[in-house]
PDB file of N, CA and C in Angstrom:
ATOM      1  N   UNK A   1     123.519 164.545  92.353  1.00  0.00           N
ATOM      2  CA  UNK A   1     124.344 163.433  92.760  1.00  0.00           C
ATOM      3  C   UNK A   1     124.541 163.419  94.277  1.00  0.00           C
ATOM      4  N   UNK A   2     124.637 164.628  94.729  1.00  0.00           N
ATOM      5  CA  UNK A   2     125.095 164.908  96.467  1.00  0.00           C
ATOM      6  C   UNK A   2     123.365 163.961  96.782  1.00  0.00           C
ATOM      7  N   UNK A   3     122.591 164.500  96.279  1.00  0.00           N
ATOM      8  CA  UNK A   3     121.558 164.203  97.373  1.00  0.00           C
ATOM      9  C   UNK A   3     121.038 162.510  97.409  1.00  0.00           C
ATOM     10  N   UNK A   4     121.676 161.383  95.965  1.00  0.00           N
ATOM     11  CA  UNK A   4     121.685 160.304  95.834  1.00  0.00           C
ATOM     12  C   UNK A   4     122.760 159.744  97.409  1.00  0.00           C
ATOM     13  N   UNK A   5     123.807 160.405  97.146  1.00  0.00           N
ATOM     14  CA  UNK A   5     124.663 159.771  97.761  1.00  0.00           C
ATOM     15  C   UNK A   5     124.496 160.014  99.421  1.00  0.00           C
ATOM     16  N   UNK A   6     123.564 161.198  99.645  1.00  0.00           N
ATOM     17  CA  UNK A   6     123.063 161.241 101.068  1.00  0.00           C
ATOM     18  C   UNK A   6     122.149 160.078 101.611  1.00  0.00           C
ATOM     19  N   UNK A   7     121.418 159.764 100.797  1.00  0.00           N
ATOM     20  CA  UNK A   7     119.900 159.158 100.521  1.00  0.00           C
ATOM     21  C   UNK A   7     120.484 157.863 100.979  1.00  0.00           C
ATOM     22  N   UNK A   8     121.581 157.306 100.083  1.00  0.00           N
ATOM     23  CA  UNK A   8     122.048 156.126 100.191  1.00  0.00           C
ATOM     24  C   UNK A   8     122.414 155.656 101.764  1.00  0.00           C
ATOM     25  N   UNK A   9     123.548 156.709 101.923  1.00  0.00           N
ATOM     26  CA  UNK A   9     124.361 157.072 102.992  1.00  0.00           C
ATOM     27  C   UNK A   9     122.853 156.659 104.359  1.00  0.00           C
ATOM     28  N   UNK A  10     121.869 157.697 104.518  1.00  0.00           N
ATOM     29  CA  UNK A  10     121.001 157.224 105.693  1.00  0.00           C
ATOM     30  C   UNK A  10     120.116 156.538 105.039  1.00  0.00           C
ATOM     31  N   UNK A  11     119.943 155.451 104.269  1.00  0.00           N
ATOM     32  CA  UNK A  11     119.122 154.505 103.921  1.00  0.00           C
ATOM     33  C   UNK A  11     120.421 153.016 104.297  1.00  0.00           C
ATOM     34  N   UNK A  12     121.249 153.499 104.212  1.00  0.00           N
ATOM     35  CA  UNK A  12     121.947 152.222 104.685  1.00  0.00           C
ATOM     36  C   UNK A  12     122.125 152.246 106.401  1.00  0.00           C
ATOM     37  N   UNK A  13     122.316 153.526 106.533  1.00  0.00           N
ATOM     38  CA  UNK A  13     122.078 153.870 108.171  1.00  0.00           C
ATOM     39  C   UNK A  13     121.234 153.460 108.978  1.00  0.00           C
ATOM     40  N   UNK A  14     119.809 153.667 108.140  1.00  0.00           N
ATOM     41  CA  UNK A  14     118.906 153.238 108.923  1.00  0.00           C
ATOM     42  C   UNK A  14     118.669 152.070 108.964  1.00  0.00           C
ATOM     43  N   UNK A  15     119.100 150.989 107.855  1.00  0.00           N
ATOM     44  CA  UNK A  15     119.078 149.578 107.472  1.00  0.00           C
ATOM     45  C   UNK A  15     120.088 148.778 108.664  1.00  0.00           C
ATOM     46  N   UNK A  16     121.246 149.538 109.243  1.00  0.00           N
ATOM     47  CA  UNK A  16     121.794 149.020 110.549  1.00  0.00           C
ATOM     48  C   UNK A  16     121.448 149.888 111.544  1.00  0.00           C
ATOM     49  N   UNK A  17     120.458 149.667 112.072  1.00  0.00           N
ATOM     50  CA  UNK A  17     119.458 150.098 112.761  1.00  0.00           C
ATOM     51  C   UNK A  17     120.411 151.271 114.002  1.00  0.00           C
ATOM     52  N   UNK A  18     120.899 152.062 113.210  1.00  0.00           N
ATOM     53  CA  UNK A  18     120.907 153.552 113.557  1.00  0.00           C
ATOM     54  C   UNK A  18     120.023 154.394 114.521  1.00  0.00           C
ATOM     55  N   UNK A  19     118.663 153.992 114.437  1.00  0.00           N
ATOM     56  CA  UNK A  19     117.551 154.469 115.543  1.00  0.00           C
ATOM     57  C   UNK A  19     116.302 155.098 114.970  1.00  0.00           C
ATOM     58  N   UNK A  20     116.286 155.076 113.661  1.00  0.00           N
ATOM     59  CA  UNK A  20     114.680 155.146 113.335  1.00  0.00           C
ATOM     60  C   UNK A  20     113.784 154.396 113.593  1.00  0.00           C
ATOM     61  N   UNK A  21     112.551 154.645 114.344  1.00  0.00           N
ATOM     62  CA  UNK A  21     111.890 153.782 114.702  1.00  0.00           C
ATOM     63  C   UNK A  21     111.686 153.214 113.799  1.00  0.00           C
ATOM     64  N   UNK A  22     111.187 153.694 112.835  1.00  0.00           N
ATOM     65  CA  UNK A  22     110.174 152.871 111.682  1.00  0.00           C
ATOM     66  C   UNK A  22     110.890 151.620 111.324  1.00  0.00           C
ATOM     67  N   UNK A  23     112.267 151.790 111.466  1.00  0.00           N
ATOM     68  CA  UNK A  23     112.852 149.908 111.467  1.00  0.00           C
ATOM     69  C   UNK A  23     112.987 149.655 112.924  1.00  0.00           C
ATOM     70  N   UNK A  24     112.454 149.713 113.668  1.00  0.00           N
ATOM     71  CA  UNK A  24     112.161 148.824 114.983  1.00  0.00           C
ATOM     72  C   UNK A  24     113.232 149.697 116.199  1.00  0.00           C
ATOM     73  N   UNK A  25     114.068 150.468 115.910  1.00  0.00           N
ATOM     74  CA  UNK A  25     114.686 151.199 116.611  1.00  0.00           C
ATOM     75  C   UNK A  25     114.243 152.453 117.638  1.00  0.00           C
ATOM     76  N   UNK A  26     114.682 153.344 118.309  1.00  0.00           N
ATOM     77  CA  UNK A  26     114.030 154.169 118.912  1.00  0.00           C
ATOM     78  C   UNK A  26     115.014 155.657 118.390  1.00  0.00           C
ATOM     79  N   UNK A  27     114.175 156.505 118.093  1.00  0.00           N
ATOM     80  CA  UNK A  27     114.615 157.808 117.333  1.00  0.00           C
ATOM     81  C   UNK A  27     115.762 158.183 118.098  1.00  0.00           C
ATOM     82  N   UNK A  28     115.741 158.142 119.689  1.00  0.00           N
ATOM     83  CA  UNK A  28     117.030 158.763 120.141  1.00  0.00           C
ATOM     84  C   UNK A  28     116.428 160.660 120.325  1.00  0.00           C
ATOM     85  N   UNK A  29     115.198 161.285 119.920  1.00  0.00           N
ATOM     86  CA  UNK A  29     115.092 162.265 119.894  1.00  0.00           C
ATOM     87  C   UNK A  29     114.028 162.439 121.699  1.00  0.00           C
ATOM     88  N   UNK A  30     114.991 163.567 122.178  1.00  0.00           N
ATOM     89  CA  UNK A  30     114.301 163.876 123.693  1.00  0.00           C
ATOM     90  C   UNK A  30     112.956 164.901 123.156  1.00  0.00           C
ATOM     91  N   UNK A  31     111.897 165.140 123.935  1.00  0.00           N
ATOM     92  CA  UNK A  31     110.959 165.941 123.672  1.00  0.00           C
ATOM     93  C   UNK A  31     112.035 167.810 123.640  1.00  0.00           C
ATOM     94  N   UNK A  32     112.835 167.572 124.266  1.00  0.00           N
ATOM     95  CA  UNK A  32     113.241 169.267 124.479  1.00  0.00           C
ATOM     96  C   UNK A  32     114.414 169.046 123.157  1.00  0.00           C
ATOM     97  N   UNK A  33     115.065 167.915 122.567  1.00  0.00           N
ATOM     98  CA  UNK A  33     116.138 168.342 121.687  1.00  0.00           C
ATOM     99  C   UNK A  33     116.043 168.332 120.426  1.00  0.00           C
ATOM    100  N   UNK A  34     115.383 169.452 119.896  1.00  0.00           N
ATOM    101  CA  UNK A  34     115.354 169.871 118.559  1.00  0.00           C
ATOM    102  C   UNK A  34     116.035 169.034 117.446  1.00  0.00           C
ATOM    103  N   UNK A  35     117.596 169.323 117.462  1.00  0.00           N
ATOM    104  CA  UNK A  35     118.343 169.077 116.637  1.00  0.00           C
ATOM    105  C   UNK A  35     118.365 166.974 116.663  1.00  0.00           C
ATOM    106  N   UNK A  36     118.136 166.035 117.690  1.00  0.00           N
ATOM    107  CA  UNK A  36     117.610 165.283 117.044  1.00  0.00           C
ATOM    108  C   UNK A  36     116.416 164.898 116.636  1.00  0.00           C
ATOM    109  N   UNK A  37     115.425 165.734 117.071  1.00  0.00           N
ATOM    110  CA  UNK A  37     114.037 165.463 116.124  1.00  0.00           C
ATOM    111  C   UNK A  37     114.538 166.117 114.672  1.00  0.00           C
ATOM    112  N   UNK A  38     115.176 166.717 114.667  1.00  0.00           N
ATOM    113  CA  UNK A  38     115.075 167.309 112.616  1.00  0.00           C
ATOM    114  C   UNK A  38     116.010 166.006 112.513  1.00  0.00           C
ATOM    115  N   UNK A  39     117.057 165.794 113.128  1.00  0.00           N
ATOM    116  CA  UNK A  39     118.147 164.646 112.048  1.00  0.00           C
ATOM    117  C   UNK A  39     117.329 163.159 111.897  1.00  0.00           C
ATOM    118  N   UNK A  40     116.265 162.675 112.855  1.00  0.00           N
ATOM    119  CA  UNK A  40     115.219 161.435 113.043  1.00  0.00           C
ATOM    120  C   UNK A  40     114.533 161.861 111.963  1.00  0.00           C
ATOM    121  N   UNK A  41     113.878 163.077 111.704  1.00  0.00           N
ATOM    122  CA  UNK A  41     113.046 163.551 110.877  1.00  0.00           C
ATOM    123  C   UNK A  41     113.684 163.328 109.351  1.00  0.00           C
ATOM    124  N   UNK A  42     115.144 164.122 109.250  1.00  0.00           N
ATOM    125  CA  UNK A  42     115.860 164.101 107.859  1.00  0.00           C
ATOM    126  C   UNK A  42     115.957 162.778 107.708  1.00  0.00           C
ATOM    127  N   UNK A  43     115.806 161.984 108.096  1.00  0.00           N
ATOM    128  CA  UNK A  43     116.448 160.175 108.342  1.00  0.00           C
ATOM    129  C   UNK A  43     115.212 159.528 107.594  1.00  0.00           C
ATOM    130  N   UNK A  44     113.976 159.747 108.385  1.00  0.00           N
ATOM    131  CA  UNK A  44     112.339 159.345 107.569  1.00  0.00           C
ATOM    132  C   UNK A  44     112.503 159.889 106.248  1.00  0.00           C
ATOM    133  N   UNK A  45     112.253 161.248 106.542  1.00  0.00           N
ATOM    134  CA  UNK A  45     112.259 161.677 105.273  1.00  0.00           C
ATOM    135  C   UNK A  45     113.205 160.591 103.846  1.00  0.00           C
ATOM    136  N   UNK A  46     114.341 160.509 104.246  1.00  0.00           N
ATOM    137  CA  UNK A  46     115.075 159.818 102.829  1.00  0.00           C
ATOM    138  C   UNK A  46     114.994 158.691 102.675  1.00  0.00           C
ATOM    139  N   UNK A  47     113.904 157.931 103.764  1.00  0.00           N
ATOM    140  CA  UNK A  47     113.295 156.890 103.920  1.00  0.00           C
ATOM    141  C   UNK A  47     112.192 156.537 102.590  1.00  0.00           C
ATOM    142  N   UNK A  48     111.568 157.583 103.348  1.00  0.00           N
ATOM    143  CA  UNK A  48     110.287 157.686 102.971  1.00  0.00           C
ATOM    144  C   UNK A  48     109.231 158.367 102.460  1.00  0.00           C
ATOM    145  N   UNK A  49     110.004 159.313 101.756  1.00  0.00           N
ATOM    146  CA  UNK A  49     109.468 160.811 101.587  1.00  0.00           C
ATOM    147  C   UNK A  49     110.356 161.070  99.990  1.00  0.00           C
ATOM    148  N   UNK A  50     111.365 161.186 100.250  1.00  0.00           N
ATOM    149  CA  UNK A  50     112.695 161.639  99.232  1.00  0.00           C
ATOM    150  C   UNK A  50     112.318 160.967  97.836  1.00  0.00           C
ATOM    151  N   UNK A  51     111.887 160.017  97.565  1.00  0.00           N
ATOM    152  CA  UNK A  51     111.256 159.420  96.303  1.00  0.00           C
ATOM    153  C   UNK A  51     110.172 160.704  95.421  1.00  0.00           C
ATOM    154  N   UNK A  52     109.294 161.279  96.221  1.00  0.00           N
ATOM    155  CA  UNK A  52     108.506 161.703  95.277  1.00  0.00           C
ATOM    156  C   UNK A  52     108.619 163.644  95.809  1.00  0.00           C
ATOM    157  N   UNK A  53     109.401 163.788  96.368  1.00  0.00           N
ATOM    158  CA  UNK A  53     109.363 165.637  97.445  1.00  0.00           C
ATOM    159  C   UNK A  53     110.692 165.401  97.468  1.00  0.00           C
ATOM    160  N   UNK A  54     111.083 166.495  96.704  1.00  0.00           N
ATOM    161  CA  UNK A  54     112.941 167.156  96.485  1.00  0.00           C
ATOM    162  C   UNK A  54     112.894 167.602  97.540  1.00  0.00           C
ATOM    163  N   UNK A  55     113.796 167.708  98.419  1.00  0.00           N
ATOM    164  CA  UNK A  55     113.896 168.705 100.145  1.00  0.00           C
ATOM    165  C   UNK A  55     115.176 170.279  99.439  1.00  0.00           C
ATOM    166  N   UNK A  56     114.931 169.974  97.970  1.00  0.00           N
ATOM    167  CA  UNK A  56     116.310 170.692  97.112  1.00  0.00           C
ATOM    168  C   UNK A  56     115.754 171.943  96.521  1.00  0.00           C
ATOM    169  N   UNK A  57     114.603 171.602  96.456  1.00  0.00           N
ATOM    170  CA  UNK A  57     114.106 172.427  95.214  1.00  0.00           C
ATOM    171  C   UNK A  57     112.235 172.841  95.321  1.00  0.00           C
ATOM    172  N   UNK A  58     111.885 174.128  94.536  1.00  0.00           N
ATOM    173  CA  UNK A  58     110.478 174.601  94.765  1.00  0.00           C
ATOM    174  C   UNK A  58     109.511 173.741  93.832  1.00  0.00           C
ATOM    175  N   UNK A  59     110.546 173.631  92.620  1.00  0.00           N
ATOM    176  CA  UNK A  59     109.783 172.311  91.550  1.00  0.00           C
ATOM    177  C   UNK A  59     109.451 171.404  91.696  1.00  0.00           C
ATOM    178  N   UNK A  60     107.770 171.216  91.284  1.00  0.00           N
ATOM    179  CA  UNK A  60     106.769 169.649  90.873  1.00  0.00           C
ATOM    180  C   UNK A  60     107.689 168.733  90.582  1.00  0.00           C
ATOM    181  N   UNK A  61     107.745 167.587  91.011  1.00  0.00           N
ATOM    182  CA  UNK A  61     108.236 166.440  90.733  1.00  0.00           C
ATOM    183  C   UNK A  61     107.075 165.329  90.074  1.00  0.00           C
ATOM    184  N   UNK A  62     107.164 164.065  91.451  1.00  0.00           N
ATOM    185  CA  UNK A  62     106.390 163.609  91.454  1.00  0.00           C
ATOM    186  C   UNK A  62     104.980 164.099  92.177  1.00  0.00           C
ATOM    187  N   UNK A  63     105.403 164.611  93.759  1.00  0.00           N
ATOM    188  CA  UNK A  63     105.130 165.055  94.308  1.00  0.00           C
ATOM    189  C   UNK A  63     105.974 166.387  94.879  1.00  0.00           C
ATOM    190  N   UNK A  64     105.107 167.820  95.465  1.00  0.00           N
ATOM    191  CA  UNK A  64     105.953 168.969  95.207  1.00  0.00           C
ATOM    192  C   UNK A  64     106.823 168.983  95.463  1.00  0.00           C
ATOM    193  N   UNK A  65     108.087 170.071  95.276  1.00  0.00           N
ATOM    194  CA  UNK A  65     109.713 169.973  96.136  1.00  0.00           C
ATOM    195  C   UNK A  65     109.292 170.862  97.124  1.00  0.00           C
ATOM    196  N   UNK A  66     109.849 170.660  97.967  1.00  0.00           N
ATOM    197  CA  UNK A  66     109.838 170.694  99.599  1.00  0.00           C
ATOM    198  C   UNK A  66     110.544 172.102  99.958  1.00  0.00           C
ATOM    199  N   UNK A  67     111.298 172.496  99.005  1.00  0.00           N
ATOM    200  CA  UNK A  67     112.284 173.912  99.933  1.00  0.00           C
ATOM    201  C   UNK A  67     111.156 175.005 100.010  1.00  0.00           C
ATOM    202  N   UNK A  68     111.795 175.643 101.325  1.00  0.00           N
ATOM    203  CA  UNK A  68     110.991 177.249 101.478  1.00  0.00           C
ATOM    204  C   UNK A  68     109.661 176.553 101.361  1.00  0.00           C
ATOM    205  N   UNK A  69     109.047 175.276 102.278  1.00  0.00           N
ATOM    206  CA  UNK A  69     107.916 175.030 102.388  1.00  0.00           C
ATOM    207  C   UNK A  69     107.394 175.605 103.411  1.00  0.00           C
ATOM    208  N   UNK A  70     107.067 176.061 104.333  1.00  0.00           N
ATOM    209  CA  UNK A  70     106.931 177.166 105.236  1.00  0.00           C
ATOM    210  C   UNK A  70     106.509 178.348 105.316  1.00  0.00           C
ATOM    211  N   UNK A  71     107.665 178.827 104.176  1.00  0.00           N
ATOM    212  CA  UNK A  71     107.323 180.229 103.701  1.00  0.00           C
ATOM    213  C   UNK A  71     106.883 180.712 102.964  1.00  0.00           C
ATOM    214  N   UNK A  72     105.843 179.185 102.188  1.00  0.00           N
ATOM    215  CA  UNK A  72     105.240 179.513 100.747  1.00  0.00           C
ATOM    216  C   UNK A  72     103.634 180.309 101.116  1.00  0.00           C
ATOM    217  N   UNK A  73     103.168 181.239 100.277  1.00  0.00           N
ATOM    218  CA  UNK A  73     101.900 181.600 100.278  1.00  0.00           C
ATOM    219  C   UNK A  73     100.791 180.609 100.715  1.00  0.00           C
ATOM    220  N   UNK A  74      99.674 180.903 101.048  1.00  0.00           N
ATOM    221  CA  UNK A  74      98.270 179.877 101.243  1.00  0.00           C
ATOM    222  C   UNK A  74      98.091 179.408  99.611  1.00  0.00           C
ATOM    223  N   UNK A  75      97.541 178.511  99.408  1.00  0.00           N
ATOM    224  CA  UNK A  75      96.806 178.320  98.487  1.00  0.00           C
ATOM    225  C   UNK A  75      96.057 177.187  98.646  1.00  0.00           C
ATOM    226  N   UNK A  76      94.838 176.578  97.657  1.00  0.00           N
ATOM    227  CA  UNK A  76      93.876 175.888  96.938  1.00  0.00           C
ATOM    228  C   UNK A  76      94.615 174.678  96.695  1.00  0.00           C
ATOM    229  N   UNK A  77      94.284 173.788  96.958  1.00  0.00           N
ATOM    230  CA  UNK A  77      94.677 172.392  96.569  1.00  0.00           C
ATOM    231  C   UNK A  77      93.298 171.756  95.674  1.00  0.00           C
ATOM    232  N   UNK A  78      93.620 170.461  94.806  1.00  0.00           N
ATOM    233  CA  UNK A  78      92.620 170.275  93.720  1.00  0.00           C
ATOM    234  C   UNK A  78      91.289 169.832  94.624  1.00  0.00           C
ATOM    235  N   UNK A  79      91.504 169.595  95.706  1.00  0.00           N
ATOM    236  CA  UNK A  79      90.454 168.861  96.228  1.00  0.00           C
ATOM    237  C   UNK A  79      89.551 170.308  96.438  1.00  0.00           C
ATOM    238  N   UNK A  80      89.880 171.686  96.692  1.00  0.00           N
ATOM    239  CA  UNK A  80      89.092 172.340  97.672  1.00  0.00           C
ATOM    240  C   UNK A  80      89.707 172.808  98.603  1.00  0.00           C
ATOM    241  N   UNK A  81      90.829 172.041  99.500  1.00  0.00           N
ATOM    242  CA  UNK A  81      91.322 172.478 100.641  1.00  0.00           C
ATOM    243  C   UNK A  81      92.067 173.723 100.587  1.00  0.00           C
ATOM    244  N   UNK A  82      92.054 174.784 101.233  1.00  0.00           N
ATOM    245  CA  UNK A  82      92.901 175.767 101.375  1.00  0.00           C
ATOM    246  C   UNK A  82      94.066 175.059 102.471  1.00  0.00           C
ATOM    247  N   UNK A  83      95.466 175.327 101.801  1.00  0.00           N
ATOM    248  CA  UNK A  83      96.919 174.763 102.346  1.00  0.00           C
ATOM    249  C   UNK A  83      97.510 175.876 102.814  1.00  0.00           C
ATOM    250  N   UNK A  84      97.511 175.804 104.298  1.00  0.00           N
ATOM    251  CA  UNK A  84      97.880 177.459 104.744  1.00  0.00           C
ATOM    252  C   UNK A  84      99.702 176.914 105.070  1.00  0.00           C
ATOM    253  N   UNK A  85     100.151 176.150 105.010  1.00  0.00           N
ATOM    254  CA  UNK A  85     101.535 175.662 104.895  1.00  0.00           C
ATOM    255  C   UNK A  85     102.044 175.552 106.409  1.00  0.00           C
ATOM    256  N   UNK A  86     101.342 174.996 107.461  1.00  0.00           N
ATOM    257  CA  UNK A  86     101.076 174.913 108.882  1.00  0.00           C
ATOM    258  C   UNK A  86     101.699 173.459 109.313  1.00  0.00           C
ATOM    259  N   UNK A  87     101.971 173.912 110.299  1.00  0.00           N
ATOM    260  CA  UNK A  87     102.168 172.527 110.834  1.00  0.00           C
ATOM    261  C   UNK A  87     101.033 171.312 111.200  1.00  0.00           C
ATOM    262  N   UNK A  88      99.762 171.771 111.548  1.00  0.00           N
ATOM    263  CA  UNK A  88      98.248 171.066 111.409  1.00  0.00           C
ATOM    264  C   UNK A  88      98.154 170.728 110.297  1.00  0.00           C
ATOM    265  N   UNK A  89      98.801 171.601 108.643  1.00  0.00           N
ATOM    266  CA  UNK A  89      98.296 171.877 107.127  1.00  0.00           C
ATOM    267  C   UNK A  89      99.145 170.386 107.131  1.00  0.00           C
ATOM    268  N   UNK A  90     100.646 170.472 107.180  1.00  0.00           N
ATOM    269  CA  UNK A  90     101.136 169.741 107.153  1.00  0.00           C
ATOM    270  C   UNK A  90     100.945 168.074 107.652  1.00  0.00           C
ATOM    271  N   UNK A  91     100.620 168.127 108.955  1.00  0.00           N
ATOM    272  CA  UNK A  91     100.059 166.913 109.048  1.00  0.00           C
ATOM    273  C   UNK A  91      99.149 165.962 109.183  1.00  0.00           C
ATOM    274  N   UNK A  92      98.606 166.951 108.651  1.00  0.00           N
ATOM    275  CA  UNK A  92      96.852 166.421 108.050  1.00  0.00           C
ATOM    276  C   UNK A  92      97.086 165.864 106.487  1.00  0.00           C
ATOM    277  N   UNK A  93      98.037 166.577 105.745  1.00  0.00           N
ATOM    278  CA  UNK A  93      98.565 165.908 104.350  1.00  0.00           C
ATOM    279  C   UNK A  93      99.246 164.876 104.595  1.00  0.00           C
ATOM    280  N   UNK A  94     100.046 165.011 105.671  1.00  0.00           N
ATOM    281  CA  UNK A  94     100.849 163.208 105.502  1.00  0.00           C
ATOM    282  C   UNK A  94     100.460 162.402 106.048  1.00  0.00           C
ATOM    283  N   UNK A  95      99.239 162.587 107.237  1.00  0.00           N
ATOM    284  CA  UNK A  95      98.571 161.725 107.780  1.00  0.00           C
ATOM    285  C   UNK A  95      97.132 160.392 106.445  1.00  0.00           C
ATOM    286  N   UNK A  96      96.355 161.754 106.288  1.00  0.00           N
ATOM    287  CA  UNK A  96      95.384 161.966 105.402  1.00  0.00           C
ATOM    288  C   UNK A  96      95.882 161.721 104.064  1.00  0.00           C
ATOM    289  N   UNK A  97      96.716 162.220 103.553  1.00  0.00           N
ATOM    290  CA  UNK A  97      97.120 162.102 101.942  1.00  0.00           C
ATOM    291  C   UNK A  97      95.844 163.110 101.482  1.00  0.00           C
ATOM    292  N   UNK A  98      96.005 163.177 100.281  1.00  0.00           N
ATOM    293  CA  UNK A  98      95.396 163.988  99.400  1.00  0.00           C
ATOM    294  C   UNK A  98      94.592 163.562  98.306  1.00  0.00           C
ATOM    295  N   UNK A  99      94.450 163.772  96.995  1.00  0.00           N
ATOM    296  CA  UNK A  99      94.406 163.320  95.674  1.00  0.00           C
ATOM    297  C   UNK A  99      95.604 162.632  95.631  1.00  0.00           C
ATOM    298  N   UNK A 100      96.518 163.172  95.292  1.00  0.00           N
ATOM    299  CA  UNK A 100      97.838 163.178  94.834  1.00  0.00           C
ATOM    300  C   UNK A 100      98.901 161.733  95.614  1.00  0.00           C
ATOM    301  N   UNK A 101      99.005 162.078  96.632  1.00  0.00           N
ATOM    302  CA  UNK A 101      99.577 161.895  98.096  1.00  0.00           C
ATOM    303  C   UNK A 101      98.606 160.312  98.835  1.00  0.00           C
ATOM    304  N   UNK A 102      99.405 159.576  98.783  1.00  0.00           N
ATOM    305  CA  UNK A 102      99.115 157.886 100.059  1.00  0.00           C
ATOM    306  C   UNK A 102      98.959 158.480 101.381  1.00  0.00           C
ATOM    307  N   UNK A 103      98.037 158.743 102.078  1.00  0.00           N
ATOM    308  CA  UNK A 103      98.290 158.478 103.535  1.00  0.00           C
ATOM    309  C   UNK A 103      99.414 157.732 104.172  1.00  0.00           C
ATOM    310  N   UNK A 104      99.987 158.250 105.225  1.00  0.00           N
ATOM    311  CA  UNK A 104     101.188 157.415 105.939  1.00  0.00           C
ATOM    312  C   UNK A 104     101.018 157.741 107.319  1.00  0.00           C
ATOM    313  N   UNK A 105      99.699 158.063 107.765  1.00  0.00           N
ATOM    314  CA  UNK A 105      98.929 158.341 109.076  1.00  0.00           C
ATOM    315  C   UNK A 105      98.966 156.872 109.722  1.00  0.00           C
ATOM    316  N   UNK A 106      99.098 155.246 108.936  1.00  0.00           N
ATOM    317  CA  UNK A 106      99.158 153.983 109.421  1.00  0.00           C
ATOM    318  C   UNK A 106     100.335 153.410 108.989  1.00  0.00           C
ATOM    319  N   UNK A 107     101.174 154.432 108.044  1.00  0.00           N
ATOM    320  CA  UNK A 107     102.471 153.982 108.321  1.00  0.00           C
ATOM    321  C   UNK A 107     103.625 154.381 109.139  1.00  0.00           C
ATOM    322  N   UNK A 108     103.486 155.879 109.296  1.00  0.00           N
ATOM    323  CA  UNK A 108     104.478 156.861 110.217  1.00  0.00           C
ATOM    324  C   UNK A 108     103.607 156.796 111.852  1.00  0.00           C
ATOM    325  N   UNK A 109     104.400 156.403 112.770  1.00  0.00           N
ATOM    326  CA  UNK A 109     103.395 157.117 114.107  1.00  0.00           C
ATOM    327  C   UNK A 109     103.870 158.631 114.168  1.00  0.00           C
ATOM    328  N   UNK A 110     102.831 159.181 115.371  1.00  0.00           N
ATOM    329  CA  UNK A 110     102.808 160.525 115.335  1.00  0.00           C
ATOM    330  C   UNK A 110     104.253 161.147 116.013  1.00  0.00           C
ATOM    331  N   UNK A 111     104.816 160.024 116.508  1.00  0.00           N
ATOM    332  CA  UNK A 111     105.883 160.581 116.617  1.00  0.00           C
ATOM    333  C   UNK A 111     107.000 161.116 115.679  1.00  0.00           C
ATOM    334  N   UNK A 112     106.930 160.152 114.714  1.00  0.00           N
ATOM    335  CA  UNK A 112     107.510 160.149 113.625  1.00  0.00           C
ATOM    336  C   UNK A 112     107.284 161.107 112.440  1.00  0.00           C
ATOM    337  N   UNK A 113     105.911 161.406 112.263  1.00  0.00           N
ATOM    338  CA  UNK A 113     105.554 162.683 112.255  1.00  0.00           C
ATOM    339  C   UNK A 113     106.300 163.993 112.203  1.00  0.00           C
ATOM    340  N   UNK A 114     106.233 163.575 113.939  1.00  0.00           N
ATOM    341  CA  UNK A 114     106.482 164.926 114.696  1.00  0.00           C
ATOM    342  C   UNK A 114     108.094 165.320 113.785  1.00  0.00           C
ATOM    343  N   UNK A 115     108.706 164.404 114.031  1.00  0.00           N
ATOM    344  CA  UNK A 115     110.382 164.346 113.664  1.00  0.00           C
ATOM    345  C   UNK A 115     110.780 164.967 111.736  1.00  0.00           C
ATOM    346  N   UNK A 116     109.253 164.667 111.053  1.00  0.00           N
ATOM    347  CA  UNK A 116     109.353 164.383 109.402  1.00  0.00           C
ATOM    348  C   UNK A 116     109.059 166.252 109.309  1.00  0.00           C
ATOM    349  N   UNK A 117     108.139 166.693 110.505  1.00  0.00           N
ATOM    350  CA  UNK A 117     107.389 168.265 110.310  1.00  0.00           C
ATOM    351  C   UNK A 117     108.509 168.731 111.042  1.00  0.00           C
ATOM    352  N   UNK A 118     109.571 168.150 112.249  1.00  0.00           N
ATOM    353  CA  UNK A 118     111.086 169.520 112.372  1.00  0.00           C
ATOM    354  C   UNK A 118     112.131 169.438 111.020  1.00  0.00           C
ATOM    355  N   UNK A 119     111.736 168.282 110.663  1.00  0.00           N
ATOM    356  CA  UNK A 119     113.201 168.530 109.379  1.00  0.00           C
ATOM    357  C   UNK A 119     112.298 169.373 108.128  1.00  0.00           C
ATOM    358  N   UNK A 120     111.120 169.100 107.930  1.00  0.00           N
ATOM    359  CA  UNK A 120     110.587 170.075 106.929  1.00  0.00           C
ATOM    360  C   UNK A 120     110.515 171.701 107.128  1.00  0.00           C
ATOM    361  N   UNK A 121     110.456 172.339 108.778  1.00  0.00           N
ATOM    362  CA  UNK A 121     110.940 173.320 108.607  1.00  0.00           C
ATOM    363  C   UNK A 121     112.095 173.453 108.775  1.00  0.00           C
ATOM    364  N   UNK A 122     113.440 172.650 108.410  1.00  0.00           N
ATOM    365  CA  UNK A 122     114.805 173.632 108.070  1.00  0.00           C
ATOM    366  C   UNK A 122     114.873 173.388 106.393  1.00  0.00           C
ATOM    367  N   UNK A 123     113.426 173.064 105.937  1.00  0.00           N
ATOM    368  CA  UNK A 123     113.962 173.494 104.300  1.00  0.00           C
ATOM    369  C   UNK A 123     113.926 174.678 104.301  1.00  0.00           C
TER     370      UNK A 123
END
C-alpha cells in the first residue's frame, strides 16, 4: 500500500510539472549533486519503470524486482547475454531492452538514464 501511495504521490508530482524532464520540465539535478540525480531518478522510475520492477523486492514480477540489484551475482540472460549487474549492464538493458523488456533508449534521454541508474543503486 506504502509504495501505491508513493507512486501516486510523484506521479501526480510529476503531472504538475515538478521537474522531470520527461514531462517537458528540467530535472533540477547538477552533474556534482548526487542526491538530486537519485530523487529525478526515483521520480522516472515511478513514472516509468514501477509498473513492471518492484524497487521493494528480489521477486519476478512482471519484470524482475529491483532490490539489492547491484549486489546480485553475474548471470545468463535468455538471450545469451551474460548480466554482470553494471552500470554499462544496466544501460544497455534499458536502452536496448531485452526479450522480455521495451527499449526506452527513444523514450528516456541519456540523461534521464543517468538519473533512473543513481536511484537503482540505492536499492
Amino acid at each position: 500500500m506504502e509504495r501505491r501511495v508513493k507512486f501516486v504521490v510523484l506521479l501526480t508530482a510529476a503531472f504538475l510539472g515538478s521537474g522531470c524532464s520527461y514531462f517537458g520540465g528540467s530535472s533540477g539535478a547538477g552533474a556534482g549533486d548526487a542526491a538530486a540525480m537519485t530523487d529525478a531518478g526515483e521520480e522516472i522510475f515511478f513514472t516509468r519503470c514501477w509498473m513492471c520492477h518492484d524497487p521493494e523486492s528480489e521477486e519476478p514480477g512482471v519484470g524482475p524486482g529491483l532490490k539489492n540489484l547491484y549486489q546480485r551475482p553475474p548471470h545468463t540472460l535468455t538471450d545469451g547475454w551474460e548480466h554482470l549487474h553494471t552500470d554499462a549492464d544496466m544501460r544497455r538493458v534499458v536502452e536496448q531492452g531485452n526479450i522480455n523488456m521495451p527499449p526506452m533508449g527513444e523514450t528516456l534521454s541519456a540523461g534521464e538514464i543517468d538519473q533512473v541508474l543513481a536511484y537503482l543503486r540505492t536499492l
